[in-house]
C-alpha atoms as a PDB file:
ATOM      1  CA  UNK A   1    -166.635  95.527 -39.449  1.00  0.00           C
ATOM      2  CA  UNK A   2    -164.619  93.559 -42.091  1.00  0.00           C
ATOM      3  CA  UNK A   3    -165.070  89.419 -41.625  1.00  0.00           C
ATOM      4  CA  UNK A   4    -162.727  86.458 -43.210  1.00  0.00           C
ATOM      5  CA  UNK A   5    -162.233  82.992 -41.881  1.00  0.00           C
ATOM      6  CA  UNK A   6    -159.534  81.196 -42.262  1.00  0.00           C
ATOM      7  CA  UNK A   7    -158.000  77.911 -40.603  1.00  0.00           C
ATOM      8  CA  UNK A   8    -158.525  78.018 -36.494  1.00  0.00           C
ATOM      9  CA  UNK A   9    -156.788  76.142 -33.772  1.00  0.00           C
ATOM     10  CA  UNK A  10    -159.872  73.801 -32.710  1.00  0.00           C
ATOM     11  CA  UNK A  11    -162.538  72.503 -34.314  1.00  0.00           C
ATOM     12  CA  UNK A  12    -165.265  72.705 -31.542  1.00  0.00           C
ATOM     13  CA  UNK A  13    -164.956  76.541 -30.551  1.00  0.00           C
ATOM     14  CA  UNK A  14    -164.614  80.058 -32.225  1.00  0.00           C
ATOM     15  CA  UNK A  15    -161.543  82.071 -32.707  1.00  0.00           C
ATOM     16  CA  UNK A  16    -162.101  85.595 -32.991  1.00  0.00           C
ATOM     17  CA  UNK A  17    -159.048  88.202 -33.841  1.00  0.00           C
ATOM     18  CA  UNK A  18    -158.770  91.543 -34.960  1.00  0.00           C
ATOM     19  CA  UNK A  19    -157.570  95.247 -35.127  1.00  0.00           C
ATOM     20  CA  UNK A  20    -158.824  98.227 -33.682  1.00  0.00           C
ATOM     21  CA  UNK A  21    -157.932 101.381 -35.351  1.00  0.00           C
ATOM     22  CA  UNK A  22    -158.998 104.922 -35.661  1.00  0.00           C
ATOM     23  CA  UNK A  23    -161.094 106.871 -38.414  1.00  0.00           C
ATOM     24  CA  UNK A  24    -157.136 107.333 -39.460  1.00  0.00           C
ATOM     25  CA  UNK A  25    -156.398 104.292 -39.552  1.00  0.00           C
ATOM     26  CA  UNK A  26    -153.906 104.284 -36.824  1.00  0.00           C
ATOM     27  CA  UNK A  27    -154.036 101.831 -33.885  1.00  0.00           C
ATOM     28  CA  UNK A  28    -155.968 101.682 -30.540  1.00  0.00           C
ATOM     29  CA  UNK A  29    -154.314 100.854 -28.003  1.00  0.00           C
ATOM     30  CA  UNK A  30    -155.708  99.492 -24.461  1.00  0.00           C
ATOM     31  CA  UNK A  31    -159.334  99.288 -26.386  1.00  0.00           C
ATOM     32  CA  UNK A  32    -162.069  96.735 -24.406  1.00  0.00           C
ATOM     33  CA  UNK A  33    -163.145  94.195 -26.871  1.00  0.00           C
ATOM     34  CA  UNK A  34    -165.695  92.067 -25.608  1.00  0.00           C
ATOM     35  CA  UNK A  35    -168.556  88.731 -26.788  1.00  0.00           C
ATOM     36  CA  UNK A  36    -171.499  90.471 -25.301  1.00  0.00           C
ATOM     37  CA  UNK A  37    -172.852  86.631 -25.244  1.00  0.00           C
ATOM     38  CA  UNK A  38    -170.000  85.708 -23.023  1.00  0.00           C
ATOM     39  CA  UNK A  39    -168.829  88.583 -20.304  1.00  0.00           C
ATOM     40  CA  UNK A  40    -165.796  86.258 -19.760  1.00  0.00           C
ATOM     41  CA  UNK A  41    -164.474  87.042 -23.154  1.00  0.00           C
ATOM     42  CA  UNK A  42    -162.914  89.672 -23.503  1.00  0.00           C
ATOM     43  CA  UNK A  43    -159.364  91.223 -23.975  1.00  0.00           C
ATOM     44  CA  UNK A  44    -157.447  94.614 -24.767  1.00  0.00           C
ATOM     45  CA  UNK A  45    -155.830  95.847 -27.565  1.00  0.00           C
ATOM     46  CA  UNK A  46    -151.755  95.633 -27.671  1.00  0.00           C
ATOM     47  CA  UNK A  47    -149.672  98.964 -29.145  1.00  0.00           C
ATOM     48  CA  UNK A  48    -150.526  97.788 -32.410  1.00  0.00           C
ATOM     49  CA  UNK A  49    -154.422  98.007 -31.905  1.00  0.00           C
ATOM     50  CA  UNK A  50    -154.641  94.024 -31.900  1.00  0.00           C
ATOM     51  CA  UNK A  51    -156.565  91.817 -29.838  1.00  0.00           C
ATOM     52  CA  UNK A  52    -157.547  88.052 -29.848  1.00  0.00           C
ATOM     53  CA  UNK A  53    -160.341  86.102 -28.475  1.00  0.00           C
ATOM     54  CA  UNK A  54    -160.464  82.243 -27.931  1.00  0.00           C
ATOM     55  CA  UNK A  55    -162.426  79.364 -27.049  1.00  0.00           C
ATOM     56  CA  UNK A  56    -165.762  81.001 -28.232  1.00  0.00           C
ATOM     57  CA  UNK A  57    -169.241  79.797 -27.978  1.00  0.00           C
ATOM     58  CA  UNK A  58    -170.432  78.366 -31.383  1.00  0.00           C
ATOM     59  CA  UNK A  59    -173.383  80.911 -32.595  1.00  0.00           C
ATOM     60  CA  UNK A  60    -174.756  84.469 -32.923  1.00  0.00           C
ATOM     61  CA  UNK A  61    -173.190  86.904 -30.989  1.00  0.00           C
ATOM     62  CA  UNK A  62    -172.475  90.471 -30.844  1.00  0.00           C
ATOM     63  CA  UNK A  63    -169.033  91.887 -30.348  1.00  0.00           C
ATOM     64  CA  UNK A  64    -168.439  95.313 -28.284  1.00  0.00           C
ATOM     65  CA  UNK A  65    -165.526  97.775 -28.738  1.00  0.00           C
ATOM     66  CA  UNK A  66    -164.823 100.380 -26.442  1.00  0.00           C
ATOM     67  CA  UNK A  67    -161.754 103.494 -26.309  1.00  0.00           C
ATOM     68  CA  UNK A  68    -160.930 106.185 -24.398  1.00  0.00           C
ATOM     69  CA  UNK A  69    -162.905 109.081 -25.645  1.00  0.00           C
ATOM     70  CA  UNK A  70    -164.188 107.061 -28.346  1.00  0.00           C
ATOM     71  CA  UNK A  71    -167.534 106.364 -29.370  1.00  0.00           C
ATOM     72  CA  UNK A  72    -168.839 102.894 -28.435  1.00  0.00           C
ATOM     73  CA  UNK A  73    -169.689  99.981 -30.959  1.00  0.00           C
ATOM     74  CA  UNK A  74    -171.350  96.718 -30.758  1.00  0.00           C
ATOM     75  CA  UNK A  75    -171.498  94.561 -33.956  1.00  0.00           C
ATOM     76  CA  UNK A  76    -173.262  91.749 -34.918  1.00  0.00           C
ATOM     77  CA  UNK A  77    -171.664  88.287 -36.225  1.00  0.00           C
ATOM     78  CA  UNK A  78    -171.479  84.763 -35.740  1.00  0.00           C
ATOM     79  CA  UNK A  79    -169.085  82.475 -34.085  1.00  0.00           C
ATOM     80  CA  UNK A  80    -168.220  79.919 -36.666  1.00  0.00           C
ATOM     81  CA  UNK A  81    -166.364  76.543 -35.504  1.00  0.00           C
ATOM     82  CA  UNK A  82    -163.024  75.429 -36.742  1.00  0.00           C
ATOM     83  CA  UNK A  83    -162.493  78.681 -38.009  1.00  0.00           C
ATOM     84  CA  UNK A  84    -160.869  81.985 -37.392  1.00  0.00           C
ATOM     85  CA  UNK A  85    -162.500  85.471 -37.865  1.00  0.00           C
ATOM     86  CA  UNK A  86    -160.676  88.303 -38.565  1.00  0.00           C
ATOM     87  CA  UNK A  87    -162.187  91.369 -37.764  1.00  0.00           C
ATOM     88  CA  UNK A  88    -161.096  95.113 -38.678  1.00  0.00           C
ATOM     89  CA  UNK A  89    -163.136  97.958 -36.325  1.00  0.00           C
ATOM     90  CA  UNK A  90    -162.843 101.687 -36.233  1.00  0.00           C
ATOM     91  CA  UNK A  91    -163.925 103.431 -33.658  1.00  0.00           C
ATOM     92  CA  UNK A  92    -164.298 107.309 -33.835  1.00  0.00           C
ATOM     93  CA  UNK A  93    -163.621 110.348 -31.551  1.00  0.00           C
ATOM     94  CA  UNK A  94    -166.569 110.507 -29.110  1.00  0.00           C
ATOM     95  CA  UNK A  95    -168.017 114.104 -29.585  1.00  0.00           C
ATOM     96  CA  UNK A  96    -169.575 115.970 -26.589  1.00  0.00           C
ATOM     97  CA  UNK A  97    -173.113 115.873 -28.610  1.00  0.00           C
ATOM     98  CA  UNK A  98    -172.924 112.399 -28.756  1.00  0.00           C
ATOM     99  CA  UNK A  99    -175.319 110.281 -26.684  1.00  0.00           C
ATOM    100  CA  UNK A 100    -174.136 108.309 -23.473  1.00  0.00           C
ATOM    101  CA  UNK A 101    -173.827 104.570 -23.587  1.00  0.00           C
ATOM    102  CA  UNK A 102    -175.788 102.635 -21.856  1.00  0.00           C
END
């Protein structure tokens, strides 16, 4: 995962946006992205692999990404107030060696 902050829309909560692409760099679309912390939280990618998540719990968290025949990932970070995270995540092709997700 790549993190930057920049200026968010309130000062109290988190802001977390991003990009889902493949190990080509090309967009996800319809990916789950989801605060584990928070099952509430969550949202799917548009055509251009973006997604946005608001009003965030201030804190450590983990963030999960899941695709269509793509391998699963959960990421660490923390929820910063007043600020915005941007966060890049590529997900590869899920293999049929690969272990199942819990």
């Amino acid at each position: 995962m790549t993190l930057d902050s920049s200026a968010a829309d309130r000062g109290t909560r988190g802001v977390i946006v991003g990009r889902i692409v493949d190990d080509h760099w090309r967009p996800i679309v319809a990916a789950l992205v989801r605060l584990v912390s928070d099952t509430g939280r969550r949202a799917s990618t548009s055509d251009s692999g973006l997604f946005r998540l608001t009003d965030l719990a201030i804190g450590p968290s983990q963030l999960e990404v899941r695709g269509i025949g793509r391998v699963r990932l959960v990421g660490d970070l923390h929820v910063r107030a007043g600020v915005a995270q941007y966060v890049t995540v590529m997900l590869r092709t899920a293999r049929l060696d690969d272990p199942c997700p819990p």
